[in-house]
PDB file of N, CA and C in Angstrom:
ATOM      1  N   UNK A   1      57.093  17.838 -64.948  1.00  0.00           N
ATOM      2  CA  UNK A   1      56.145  18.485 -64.070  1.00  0.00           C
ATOM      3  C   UNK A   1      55.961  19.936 -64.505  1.00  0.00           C
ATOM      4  N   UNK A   2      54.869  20.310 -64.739  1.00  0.00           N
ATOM      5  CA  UNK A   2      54.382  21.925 -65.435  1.00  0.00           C
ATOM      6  C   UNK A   2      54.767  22.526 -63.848  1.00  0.00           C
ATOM      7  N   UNK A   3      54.830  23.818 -64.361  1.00  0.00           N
ATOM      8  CA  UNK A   3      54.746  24.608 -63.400  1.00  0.00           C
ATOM      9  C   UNK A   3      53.647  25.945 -63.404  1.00  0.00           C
ATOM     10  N   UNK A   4      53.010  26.434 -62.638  1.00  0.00           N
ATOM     11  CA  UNK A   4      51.915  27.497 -62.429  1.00  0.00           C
ATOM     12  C   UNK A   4      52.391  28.742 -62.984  1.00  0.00           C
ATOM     13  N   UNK A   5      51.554  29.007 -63.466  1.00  0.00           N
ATOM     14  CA  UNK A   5      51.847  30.196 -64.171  1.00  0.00           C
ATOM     15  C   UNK A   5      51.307  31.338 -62.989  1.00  0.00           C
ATOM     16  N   UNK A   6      51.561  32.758 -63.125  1.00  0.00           N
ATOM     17  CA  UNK A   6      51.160  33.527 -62.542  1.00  0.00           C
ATOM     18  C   UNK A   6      50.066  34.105 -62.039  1.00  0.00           C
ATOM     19  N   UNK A   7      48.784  33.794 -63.165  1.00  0.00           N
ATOM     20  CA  UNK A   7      47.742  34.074 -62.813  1.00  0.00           C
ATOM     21  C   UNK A   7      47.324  32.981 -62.123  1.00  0.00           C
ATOM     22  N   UNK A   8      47.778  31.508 -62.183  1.00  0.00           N
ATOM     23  CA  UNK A   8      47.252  30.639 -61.346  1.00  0.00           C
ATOM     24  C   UNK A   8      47.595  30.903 -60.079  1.00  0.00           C
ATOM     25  N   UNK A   9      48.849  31.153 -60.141  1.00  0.00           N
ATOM     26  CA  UNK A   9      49.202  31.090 -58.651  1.00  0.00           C
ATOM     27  C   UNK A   9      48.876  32.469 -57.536  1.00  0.00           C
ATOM     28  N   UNK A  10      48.411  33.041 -58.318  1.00  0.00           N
ATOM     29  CA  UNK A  10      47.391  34.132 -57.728  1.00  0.00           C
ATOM     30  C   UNK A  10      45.822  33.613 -57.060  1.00  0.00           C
ATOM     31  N   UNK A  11      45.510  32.484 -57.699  1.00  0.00           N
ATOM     32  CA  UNK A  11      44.110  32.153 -57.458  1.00  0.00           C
ATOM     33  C   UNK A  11      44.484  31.275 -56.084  1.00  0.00           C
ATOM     34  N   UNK A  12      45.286  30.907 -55.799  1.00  0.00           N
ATOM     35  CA  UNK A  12      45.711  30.202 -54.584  1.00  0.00           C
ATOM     36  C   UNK A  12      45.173  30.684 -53.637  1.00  0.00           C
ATOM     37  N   UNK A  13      44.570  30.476 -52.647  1.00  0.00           N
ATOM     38  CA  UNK A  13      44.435  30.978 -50.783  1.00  0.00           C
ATOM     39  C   UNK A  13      45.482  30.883 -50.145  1.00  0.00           C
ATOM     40  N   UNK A  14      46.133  32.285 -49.481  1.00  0.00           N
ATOM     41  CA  UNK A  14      46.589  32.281 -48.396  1.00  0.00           C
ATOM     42  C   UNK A  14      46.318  32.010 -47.155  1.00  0.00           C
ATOM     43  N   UNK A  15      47.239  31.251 -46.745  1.00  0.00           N
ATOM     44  CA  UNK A  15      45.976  30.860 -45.162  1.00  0.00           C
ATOM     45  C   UNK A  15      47.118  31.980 -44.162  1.00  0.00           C
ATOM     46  N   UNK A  16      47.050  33.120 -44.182  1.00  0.00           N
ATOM     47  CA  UNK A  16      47.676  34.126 -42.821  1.00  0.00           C
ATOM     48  C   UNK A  16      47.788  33.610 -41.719  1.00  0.00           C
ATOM     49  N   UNK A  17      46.466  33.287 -41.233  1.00  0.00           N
ATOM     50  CA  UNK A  17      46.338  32.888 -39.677  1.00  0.00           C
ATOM     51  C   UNK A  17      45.395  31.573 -39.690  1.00  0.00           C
ATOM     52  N   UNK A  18      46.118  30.795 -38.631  1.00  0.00           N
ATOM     53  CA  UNK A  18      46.050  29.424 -38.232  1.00  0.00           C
ATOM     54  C   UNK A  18      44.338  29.496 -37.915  1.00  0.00           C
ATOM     55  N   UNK A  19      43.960  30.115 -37.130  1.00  0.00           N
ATOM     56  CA  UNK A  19      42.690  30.041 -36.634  1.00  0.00           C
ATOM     57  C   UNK A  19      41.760  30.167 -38.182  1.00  0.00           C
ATOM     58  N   UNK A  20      41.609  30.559 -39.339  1.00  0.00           N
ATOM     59  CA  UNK A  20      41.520  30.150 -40.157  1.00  0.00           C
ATOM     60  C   UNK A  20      40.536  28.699 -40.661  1.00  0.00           C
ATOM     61  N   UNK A  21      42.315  28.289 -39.890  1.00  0.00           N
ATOM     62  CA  UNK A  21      42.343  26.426 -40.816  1.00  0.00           C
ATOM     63  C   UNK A  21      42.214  25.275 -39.522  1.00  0.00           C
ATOM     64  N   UNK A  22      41.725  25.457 -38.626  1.00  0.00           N
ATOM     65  CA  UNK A  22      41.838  24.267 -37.778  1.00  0.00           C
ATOM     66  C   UNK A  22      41.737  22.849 -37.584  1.00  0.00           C
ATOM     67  N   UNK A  23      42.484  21.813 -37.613  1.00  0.00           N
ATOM     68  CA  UNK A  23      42.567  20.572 -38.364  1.00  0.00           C
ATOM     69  C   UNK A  23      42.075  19.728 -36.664  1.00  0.00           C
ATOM     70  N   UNK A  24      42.071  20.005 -35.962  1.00  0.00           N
ATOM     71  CA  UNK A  24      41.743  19.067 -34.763  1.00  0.00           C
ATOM     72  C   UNK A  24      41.580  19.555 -33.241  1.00  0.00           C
ATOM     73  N   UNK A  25      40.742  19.218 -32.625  1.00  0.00           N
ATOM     74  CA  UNK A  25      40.510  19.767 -30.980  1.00  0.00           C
ATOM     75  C   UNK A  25      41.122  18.425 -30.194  1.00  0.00           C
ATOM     76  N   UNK A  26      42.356  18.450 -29.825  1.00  0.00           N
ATOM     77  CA  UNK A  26      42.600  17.768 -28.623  1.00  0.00           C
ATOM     78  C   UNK A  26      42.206  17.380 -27.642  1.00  0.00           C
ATOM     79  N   UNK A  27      40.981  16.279 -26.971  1.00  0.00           N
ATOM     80  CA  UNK A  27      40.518  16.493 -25.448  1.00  0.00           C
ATOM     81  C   UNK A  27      41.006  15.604 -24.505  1.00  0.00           C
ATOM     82  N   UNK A  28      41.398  16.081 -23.753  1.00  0.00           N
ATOM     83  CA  UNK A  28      42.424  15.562 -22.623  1.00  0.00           C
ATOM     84  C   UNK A  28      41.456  15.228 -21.208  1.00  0.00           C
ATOM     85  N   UNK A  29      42.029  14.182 -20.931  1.00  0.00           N
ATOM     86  CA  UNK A  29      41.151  13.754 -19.989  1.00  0.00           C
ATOM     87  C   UNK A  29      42.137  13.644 -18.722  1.00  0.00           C
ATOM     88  N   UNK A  30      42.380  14.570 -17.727  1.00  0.00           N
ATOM     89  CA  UNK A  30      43.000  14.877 -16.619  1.00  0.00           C
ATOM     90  C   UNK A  30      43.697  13.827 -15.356  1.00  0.00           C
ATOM     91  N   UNK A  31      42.423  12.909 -14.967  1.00  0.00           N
ATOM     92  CA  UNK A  31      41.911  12.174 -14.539  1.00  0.00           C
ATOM     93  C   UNK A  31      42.783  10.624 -14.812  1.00  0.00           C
ATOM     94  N   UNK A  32      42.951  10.576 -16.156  1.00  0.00           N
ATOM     95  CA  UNK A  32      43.143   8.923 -16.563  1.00  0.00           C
ATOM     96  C   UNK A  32      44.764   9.723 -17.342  1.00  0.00           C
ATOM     97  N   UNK A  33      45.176  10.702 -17.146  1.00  0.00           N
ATOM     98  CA  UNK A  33      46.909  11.092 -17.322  1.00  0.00           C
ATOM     99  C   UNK A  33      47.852  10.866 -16.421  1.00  0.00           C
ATOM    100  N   UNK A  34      48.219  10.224 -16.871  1.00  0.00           N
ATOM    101  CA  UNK A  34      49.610   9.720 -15.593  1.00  0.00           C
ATOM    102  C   UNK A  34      51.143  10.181 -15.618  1.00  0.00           C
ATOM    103  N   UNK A  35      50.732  11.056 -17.387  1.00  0.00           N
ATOM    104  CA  UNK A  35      52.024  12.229 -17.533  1.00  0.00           C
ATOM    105  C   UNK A  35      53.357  11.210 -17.786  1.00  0.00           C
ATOM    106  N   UNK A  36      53.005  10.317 -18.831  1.00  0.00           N
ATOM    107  CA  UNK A  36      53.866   9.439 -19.195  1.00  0.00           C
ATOM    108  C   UNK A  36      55.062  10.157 -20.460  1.00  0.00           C
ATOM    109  N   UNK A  37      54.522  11.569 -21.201  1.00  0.00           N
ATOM    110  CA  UNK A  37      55.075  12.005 -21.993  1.00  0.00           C
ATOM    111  C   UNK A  37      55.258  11.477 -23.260  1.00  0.00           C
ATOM    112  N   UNK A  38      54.332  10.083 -23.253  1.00  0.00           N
ATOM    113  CA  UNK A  38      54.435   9.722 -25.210  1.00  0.00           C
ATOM    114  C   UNK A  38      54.005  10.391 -25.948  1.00  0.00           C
ATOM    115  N   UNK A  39      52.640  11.028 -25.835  1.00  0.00           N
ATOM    116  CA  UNK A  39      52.136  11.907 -26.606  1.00  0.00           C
ATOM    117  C   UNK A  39      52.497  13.075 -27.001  1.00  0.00           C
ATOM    118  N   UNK A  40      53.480  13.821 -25.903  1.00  0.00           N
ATOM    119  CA  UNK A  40      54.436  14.763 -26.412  1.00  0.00           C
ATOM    120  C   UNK A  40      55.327  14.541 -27.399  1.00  0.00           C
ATOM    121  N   UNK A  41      55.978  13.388 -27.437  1.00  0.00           N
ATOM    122  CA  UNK A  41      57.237  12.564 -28.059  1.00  0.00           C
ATOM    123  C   UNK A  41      56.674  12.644 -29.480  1.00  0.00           C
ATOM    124  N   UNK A  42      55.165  12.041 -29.482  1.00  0.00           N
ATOM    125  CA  UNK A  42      54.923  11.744 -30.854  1.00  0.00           C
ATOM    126  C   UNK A  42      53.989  12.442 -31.383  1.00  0.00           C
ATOM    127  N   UNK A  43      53.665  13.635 -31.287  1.00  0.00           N
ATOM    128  CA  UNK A  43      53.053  14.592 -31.422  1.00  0.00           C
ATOM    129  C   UNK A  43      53.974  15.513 -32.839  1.00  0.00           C
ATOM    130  N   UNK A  44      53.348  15.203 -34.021  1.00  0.00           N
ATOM    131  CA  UNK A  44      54.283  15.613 -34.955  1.00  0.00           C
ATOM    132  C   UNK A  44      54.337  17.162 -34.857  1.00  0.00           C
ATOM    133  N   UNK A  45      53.214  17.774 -34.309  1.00  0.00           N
ATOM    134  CA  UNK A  45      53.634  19.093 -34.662  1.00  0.00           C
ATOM    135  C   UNK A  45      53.766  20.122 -33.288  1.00  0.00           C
ATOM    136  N   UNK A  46      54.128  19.612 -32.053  1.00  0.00           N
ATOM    137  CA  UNK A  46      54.428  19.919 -31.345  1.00  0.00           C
ATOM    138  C   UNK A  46      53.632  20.555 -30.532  1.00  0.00           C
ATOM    139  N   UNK A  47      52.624  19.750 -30.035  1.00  0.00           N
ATOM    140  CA  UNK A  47      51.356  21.149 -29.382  1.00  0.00           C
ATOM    141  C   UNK A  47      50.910  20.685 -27.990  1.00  0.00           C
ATOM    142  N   UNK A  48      51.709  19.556 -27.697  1.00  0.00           N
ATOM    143  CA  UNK A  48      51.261  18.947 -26.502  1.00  0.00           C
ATOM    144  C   UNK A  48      52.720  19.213 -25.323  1.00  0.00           C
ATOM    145  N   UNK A  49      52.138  19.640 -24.134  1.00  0.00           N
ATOM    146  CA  UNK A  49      53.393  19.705 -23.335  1.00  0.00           C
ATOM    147  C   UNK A  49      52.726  18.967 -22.071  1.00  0.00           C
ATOM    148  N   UNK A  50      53.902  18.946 -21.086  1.00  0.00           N
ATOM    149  CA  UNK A  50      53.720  18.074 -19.627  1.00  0.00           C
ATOM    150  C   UNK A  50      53.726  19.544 -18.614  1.00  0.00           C
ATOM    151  N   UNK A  51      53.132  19.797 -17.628  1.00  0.00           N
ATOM    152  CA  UNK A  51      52.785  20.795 -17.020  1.00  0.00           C
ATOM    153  C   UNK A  51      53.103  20.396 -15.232  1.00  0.00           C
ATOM    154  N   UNK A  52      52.588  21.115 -14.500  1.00  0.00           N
ATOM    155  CA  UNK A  52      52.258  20.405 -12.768  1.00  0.00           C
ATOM    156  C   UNK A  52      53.342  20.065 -12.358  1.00  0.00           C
ATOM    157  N   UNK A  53      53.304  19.559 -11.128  1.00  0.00           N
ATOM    158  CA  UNK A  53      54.439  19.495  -9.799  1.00  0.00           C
ATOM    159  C   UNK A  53      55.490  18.099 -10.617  1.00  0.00           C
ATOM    160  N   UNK A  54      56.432  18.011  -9.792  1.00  0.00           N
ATOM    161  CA  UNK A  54      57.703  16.577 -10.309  1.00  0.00           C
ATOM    162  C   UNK A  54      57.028  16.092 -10.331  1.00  0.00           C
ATOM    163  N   UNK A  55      55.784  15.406  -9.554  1.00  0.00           N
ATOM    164  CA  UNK A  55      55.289  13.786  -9.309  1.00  0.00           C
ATOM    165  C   UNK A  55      54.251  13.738  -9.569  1.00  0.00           C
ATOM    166  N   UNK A  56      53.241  14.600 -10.684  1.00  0.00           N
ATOM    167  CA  UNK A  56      52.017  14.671 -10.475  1.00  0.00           C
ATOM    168  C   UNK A  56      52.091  15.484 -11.760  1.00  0.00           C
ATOM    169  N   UNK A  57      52.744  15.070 -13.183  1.00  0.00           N
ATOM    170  CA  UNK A  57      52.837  15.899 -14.382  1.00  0.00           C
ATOM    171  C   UNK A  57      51.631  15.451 -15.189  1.00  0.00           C
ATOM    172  N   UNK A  58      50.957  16.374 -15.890  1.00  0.00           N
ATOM    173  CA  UNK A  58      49.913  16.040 -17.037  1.00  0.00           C
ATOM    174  C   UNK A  58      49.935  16.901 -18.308  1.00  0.00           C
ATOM    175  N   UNK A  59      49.233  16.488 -18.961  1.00  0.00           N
ATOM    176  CA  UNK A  59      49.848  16.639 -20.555  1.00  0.00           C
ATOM    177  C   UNK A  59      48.340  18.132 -20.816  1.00  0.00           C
ATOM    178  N   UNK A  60      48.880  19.048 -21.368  1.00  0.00           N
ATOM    179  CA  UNK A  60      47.708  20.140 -22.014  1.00  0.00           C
ATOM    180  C   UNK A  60      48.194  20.296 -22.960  1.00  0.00           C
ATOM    181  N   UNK A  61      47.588  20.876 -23.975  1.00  0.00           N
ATOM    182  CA  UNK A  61      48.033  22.013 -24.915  1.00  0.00           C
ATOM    183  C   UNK A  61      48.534  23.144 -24.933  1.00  0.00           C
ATOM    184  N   UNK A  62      49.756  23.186 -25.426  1.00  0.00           N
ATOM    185  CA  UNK A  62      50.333  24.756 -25.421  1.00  0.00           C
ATOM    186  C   UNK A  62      49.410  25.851 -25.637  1.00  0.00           C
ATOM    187  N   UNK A  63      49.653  26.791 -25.129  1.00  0.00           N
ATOM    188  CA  UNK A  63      49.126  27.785 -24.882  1.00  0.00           C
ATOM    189  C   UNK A  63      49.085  28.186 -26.178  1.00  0.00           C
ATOM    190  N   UNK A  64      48.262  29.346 -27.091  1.00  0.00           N
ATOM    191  CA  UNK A  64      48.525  29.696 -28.335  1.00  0.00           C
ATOM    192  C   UNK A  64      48.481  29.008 -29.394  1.00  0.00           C
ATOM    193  N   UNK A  65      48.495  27.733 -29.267  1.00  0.00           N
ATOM    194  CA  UNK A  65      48.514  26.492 -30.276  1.00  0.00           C
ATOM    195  C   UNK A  65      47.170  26.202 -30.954  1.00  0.00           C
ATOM    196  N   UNK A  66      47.168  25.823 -32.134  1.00  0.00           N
ATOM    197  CA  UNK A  66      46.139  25.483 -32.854  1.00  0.00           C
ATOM    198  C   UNK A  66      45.911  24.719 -33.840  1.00  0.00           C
ATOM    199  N   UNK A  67      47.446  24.415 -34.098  1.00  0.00           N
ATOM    200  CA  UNK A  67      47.990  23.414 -35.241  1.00  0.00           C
ATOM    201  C   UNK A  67      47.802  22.032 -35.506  1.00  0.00           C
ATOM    202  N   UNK A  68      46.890  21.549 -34.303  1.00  0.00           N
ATOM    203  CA  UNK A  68      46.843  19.398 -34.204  1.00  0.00           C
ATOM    204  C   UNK A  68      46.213  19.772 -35.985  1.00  0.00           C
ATOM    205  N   UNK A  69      46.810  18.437 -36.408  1.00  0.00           N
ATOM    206  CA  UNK A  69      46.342  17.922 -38.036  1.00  0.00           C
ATOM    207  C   UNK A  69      45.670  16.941 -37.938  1.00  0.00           C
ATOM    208  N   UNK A  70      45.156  16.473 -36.254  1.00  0.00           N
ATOM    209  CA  UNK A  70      44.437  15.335 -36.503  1.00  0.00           C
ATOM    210  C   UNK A  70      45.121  13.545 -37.126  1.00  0.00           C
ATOM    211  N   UNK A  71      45.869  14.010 -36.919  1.00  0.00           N
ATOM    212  CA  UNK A  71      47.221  12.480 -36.972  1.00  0.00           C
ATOM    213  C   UNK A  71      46.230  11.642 -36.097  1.00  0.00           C
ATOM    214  N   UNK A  72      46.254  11.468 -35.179  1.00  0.00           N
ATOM    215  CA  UNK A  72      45.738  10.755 -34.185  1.00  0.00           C
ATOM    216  C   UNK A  72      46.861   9.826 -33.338  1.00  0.00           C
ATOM    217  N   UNK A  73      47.929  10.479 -33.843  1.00  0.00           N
ATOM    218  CA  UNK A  73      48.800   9.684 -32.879  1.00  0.00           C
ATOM    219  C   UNK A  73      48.956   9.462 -31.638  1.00  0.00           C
ATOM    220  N   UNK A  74      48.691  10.688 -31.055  1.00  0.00           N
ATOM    221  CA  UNK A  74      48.907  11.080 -29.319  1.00  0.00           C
ATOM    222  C   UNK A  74      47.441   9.910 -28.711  1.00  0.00           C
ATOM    223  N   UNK A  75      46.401  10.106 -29.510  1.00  0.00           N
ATOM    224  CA  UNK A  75      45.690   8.985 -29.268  1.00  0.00           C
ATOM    225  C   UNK A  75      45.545   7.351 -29.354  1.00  0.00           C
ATOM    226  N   UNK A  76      46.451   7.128 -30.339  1.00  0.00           N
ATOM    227  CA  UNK A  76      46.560   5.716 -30.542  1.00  0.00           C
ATOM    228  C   UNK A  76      47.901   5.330 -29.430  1.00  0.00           C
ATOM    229  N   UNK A  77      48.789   5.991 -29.544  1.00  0.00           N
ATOM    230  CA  UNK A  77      49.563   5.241 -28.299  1.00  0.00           C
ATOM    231  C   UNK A  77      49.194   5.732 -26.902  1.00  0.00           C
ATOM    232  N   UNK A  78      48.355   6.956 -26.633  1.00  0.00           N
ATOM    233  CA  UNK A  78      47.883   6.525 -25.292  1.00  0.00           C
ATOM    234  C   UNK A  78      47.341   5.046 -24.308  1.00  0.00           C
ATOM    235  N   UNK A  79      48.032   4.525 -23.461  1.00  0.00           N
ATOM    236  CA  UNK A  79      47.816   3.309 -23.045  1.00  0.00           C
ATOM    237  C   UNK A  79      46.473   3.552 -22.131  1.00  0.00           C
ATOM    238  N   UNK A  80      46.313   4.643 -21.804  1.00  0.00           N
ATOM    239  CA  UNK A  80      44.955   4.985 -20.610  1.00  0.00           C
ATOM    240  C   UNK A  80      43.578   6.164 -21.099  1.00  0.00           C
ATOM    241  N   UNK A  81      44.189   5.821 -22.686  1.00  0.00           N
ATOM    242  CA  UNK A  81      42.713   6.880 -22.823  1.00  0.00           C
ATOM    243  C   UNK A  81      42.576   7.940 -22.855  1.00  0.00           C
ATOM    244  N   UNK A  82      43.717   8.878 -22.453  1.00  0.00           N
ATOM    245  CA  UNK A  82      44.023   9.997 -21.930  1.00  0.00           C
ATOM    246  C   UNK A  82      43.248  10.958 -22.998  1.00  0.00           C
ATOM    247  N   UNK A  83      43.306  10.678 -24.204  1.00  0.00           N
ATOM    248  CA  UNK A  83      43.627  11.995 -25.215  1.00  0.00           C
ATOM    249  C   UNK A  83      42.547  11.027 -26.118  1.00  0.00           C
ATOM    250  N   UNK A  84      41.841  11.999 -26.967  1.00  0.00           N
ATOM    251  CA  UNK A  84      41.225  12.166 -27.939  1.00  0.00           C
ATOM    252  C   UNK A  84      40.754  13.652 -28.875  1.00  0.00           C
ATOM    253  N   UNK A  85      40.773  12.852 -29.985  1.00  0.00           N
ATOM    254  CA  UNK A  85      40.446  14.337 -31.104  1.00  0.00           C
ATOM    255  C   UNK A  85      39.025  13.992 -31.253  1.00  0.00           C
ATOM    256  N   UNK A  86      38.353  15.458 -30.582  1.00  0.00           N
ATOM    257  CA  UNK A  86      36.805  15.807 -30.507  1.00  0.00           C
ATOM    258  C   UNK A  86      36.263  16.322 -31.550  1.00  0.00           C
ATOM    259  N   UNK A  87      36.749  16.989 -32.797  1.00  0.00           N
ATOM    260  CA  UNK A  87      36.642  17.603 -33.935  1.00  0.00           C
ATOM    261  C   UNK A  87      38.013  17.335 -34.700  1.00  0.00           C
ATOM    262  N   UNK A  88      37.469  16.961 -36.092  1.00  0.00           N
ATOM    263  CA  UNK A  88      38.836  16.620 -37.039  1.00  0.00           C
ATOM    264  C   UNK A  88      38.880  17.664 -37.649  1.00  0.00           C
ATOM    265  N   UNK A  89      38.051  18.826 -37.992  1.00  0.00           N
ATOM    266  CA  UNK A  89      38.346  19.728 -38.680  1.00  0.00           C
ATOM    267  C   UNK A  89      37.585  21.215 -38.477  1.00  0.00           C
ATOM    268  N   UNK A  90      38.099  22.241 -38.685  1.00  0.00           N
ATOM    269  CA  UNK A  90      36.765  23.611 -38.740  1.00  0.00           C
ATOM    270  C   UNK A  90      37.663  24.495 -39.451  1.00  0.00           C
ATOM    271  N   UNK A  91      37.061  24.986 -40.508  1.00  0.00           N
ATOM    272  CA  UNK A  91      37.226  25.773 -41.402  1.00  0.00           C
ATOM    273  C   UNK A  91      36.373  26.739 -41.495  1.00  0.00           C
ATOM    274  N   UNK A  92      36.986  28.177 -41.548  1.00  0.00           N
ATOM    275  CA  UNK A  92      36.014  29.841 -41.288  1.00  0.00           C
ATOM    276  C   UNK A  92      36.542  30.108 -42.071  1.00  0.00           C
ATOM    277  N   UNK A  93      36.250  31.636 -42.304  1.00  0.00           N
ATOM    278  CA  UNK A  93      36.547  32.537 -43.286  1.00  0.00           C
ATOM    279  C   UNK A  93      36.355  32.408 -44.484  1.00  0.00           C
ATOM    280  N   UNK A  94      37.311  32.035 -45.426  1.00  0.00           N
ATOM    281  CA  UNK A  94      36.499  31.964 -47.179  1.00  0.00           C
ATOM    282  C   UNK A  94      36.854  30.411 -47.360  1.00  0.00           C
ATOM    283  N   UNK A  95      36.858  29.961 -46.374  1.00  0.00           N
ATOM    284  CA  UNK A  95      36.889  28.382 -46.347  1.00  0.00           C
ATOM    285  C   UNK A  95      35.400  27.448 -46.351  1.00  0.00           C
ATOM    286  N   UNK A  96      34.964  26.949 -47.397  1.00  0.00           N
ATOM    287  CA  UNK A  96      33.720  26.140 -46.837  1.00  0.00           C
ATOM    288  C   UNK A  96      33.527  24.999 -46.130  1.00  0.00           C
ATOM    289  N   UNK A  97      32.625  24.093 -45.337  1.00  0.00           N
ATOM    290  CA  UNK A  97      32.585  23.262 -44.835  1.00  0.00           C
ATOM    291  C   UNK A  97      31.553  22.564 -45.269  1.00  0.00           C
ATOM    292  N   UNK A  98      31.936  21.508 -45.686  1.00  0.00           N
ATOM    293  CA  UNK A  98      30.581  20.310 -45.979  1.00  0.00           C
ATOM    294  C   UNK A  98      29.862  19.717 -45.052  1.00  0.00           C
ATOM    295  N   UNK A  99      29.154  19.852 -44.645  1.00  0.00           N
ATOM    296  CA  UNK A  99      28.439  19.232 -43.722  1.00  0.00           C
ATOM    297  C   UNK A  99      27.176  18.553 -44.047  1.00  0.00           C
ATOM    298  N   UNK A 100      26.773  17.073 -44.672  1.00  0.00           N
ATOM    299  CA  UNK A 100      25.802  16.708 -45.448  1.00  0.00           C
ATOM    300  C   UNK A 100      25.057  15.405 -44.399  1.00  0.00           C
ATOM    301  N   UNK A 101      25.117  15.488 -43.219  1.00  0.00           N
ATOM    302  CA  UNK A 101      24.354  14.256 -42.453  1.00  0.00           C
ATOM    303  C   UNK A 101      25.914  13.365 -42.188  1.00  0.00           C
ATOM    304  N   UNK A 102      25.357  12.274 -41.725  1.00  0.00           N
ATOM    305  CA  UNK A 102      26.754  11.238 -40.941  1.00  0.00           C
ATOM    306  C   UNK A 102      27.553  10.806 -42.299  1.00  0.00           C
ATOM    307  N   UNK A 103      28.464  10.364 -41.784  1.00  0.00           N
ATOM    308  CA  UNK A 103      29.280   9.633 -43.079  1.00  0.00           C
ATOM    309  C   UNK A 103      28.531   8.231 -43.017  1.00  0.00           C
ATOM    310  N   UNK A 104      28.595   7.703 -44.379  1.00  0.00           N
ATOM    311  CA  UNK A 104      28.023   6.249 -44.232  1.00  0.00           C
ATOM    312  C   UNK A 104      29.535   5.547 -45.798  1.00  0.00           C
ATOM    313  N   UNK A 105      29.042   4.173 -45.725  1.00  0.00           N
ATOM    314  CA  UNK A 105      29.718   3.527 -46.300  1.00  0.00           C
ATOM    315  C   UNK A 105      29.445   4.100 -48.251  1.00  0.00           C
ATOM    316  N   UNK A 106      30.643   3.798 -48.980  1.00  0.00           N
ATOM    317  CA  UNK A 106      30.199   4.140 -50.087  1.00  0.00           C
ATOM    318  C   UNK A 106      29.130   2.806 -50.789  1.00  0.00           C
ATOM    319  N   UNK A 107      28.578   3.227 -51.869  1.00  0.00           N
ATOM    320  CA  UNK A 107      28.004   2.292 -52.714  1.00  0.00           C
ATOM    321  C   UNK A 107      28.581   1.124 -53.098  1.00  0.00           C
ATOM    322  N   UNK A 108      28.393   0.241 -52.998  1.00  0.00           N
ATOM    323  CA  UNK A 108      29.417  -1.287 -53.871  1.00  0.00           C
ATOM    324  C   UNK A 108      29.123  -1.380 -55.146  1.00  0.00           C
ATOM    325  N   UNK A 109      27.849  -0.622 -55.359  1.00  0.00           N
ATOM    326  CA  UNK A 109      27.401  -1.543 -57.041  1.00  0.00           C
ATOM    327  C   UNK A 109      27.104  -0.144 -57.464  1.00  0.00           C
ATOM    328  N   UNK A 110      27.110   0.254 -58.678  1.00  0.00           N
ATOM    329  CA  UNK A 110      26.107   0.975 -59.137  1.00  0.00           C
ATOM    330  C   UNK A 110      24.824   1.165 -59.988  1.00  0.00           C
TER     331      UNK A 110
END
């Protein structure tokens, strides 16, 4: 395995600050949370907490947080729907974004 030489590794981006690089918007649906705590459990990067009274807990986002990667985990084992990712990605600053119409299937033939 080569390794980077100096001037390469100069050409690299620092990403400083998270807001930056945002990989996913969490949307929580209040209503259909029953504050079961899986999505906390399996939430790889830790951004989901349980909030509200003993008997009446629901799941938000930490305060300050910005880190979802868009896993989609907290969504696939929700049993009630609770949670979905509304945006998979947003990139600012010297970051570009492609944005070219819907995704469609690739070509089969060429």
């Amino acid at each position: 395995m080569a390794l980077l030489s100096k001037k390469e590794m100069k050409r690299i981006p620092i990403v400083d600050d998270a807001n930056d690089s945002q990989f996913g918007v969490v949307a929580i649906d209040l209503e259909n949370c029953n504050g079961c705590k899986m999505c906390t459990i399996i939430c790889p990067c830790d951004v989901l907490e349980l909030y509200g009274p003993r008997h009446d807990k629901k799941v938000r986002i930490k305060e300050g947080l910005s880190m979802c990667l868009s896993c989609d985990n907290c969504h696939a084992i929700c049993e009630y729907d609770a949670i979905s990712i509304e945006q998979t990605y947003n990139f600012v600053g010297r970051y570009k974004q492609l944005n070219r119409g819907a995704a469609i299937q690739p070509r089969l033939k060429y």
